[in-house]
N, C-alpha and C. Protein backbone atom coordinates (compact mmCIF):
# COMPACT_ATOMS: atom_id res chain seq x y z
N UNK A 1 4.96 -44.50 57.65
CA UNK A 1 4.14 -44.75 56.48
C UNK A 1 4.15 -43.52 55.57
N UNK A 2 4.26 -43.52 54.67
CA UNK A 2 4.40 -42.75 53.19
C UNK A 2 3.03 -41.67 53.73
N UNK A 3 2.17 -41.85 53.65
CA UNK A 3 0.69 -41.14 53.47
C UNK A 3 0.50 -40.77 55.07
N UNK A 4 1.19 -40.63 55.84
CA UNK A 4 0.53 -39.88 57.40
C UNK A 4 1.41 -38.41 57.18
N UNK A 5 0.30 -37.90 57.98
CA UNK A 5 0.07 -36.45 57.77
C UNK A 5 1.80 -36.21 58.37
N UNK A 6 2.56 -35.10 58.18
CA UNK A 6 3.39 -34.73 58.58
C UNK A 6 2.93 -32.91 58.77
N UNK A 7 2.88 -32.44 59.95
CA UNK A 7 2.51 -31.10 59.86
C UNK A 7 1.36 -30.72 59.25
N UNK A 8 0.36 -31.72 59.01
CA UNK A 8 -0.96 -31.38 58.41
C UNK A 8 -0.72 -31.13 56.96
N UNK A 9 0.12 -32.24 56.33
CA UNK A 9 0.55 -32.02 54.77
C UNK A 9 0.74 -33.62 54.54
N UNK A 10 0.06 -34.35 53.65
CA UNK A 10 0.58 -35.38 53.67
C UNK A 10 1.48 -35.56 52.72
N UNK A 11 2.28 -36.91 53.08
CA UNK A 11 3.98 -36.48 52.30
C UNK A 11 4.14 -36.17 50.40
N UNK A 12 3.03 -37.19 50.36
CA UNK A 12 1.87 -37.26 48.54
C UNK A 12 1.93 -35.86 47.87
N UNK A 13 1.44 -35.05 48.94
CA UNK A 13 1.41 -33.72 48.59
C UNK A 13 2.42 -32.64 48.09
N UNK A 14 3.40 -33.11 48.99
CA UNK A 14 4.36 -31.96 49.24
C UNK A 14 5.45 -32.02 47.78
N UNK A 15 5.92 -30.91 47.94
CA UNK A 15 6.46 -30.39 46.54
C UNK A 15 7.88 -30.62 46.79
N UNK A 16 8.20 -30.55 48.29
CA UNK A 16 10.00 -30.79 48.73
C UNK A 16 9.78 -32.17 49.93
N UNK A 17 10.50 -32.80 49.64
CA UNK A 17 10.60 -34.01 50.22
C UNK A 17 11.65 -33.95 51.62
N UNK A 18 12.22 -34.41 52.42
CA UNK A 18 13.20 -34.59 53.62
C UNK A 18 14.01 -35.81 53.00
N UNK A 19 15.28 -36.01 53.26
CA UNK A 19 16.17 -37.16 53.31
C UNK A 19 15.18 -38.57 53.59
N UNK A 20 14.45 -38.91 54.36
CA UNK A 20 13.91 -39.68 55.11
C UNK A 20 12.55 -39.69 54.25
N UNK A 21 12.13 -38.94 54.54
CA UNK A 21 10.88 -38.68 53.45
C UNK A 21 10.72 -39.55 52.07
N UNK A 22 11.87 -38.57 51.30
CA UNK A 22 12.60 -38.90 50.57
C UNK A 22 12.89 -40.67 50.26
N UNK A 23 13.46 -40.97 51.22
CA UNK A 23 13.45 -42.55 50.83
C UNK A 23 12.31 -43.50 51.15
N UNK A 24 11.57 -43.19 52.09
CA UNK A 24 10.51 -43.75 52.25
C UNK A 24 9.70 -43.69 50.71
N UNK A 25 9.56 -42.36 50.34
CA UNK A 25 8.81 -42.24 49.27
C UNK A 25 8.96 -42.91 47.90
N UNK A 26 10.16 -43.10 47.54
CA UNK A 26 10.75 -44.10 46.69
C UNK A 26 11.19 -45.37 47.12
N UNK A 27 11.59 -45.69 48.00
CA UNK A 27 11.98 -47.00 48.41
C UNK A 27 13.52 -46.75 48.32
N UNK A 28 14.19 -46.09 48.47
CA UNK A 28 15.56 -46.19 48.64
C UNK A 28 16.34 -45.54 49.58
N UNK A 29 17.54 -46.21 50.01
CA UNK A 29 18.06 -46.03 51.16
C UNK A 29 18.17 -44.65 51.25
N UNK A 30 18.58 -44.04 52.75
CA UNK A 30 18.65 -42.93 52.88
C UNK A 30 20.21 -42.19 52.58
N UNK A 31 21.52 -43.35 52.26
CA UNK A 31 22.58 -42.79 51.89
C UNK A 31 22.69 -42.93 50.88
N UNK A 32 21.52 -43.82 49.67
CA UNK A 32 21.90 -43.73 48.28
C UNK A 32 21.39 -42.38 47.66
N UNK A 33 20.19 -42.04 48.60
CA UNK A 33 19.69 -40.66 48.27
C UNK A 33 20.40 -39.58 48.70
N UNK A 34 21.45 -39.12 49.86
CA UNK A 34 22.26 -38.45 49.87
C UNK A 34 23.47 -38.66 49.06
N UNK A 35 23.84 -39.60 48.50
CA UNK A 35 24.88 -39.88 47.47
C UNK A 35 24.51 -39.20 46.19
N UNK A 36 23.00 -39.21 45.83
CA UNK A 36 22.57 -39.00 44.41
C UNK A 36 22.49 -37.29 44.74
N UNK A 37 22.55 -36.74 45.31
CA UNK A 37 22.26 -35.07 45.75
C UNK A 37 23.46 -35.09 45.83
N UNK A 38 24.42 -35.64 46.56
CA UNK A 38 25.83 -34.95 46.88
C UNK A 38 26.62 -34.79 44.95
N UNK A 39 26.25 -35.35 44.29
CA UNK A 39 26.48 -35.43 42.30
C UNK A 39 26.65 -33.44 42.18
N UNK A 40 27.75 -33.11 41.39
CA UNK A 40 27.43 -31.62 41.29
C UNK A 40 26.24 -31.09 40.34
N UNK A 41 25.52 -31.83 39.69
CA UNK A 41 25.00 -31.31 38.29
C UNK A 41 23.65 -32.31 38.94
N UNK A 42 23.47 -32.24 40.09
CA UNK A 42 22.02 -33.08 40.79
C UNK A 42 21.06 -31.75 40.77
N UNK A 43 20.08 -32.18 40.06
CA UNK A 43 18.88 -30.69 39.68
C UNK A 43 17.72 -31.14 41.00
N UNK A 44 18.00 -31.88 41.45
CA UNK A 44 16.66 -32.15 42.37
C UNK A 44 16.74 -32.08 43.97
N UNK A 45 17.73 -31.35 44.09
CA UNK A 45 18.26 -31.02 45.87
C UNK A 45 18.16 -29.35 45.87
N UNK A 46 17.47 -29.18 46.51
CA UNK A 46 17.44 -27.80 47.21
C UNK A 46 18.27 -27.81 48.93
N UNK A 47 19.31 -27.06 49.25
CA UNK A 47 19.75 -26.94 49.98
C UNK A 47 19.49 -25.40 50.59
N UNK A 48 18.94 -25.86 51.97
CA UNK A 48 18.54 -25.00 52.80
C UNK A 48 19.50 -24.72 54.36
N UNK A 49 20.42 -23.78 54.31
CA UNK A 49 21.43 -24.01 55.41
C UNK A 49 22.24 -25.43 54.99
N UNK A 50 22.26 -26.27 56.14
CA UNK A 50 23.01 -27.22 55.80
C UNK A 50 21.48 -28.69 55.88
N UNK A 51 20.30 -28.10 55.47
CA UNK A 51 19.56 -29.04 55.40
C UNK A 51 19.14 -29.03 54.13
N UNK A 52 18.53 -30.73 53.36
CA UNK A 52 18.91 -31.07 51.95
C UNK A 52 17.25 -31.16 51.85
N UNK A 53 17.19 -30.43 51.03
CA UNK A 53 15.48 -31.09 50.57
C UNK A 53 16.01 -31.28 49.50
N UNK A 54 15.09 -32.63 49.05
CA UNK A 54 14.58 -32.90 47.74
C UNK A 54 13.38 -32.47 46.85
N UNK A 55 13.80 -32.35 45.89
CA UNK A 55 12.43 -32.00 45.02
C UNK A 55 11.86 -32.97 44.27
N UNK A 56 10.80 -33.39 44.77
CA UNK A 56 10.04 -34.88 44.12
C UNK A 56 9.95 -35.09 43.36
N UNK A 57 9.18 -34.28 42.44
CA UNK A 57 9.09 -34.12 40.78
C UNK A 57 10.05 -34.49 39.67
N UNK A 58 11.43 -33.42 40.21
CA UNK A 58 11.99 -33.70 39.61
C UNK A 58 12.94 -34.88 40.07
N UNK A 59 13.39 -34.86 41.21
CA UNK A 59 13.75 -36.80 41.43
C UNK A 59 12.96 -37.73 40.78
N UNK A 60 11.30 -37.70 40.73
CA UNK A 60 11.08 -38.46 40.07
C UNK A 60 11.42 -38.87 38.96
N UNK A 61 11.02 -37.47 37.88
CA UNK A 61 11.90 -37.89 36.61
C UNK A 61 13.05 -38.37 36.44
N UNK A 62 13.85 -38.05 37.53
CA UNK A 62 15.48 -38.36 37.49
C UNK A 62 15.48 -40.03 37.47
N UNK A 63 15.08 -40.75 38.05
CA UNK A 63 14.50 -42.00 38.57
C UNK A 63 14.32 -42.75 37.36
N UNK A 64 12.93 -41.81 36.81
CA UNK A 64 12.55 -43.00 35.45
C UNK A 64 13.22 -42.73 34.51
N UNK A 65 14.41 -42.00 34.54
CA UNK A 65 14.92 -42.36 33.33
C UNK A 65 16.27 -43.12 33.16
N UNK A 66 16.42 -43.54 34.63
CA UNK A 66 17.61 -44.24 34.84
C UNK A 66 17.26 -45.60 34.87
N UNK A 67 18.15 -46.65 34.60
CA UNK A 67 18.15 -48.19 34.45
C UNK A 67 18.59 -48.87 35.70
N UNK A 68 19.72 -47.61 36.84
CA UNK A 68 20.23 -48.18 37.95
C UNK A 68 20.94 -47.40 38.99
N UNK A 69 20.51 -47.26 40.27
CA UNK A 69 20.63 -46.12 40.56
C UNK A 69 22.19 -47.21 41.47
């Protein structure tokens, strides 16, 4: 569920999202959201080692201004 605590943060909150996270939080699959980060000029992936956060905010915006992902 979107809203249970993860680490005493609920997911609502958080400023960097997980792959999984990530799609739960929008509703979209978890390889269309690694497809949209793997893009070179993708502003909303923070890569940490070889782990992908997303950045919500700005995914979000990325989102509403598209017609089709």
């Amino acid at each position: 569920m979107i809203n249970e605590n993860i680490k005493g943060v609920r997911v609502s909150e958080k400023a960097f999202l997980t792959l999984k996270e990530a799609s739960e939080y929008f509703n979209i699959g978890q390889d269309k959201v690694r497809q949209l980060t793997d893009e070179d000029d993708c502003n909303f992936v923070l890569f940490n080692g070889s782990k992908r956060l997303i950045k919500k905010k700005l995914m979000e915006e990325y989102l509403n201004r598209q017609f089709s992902i």
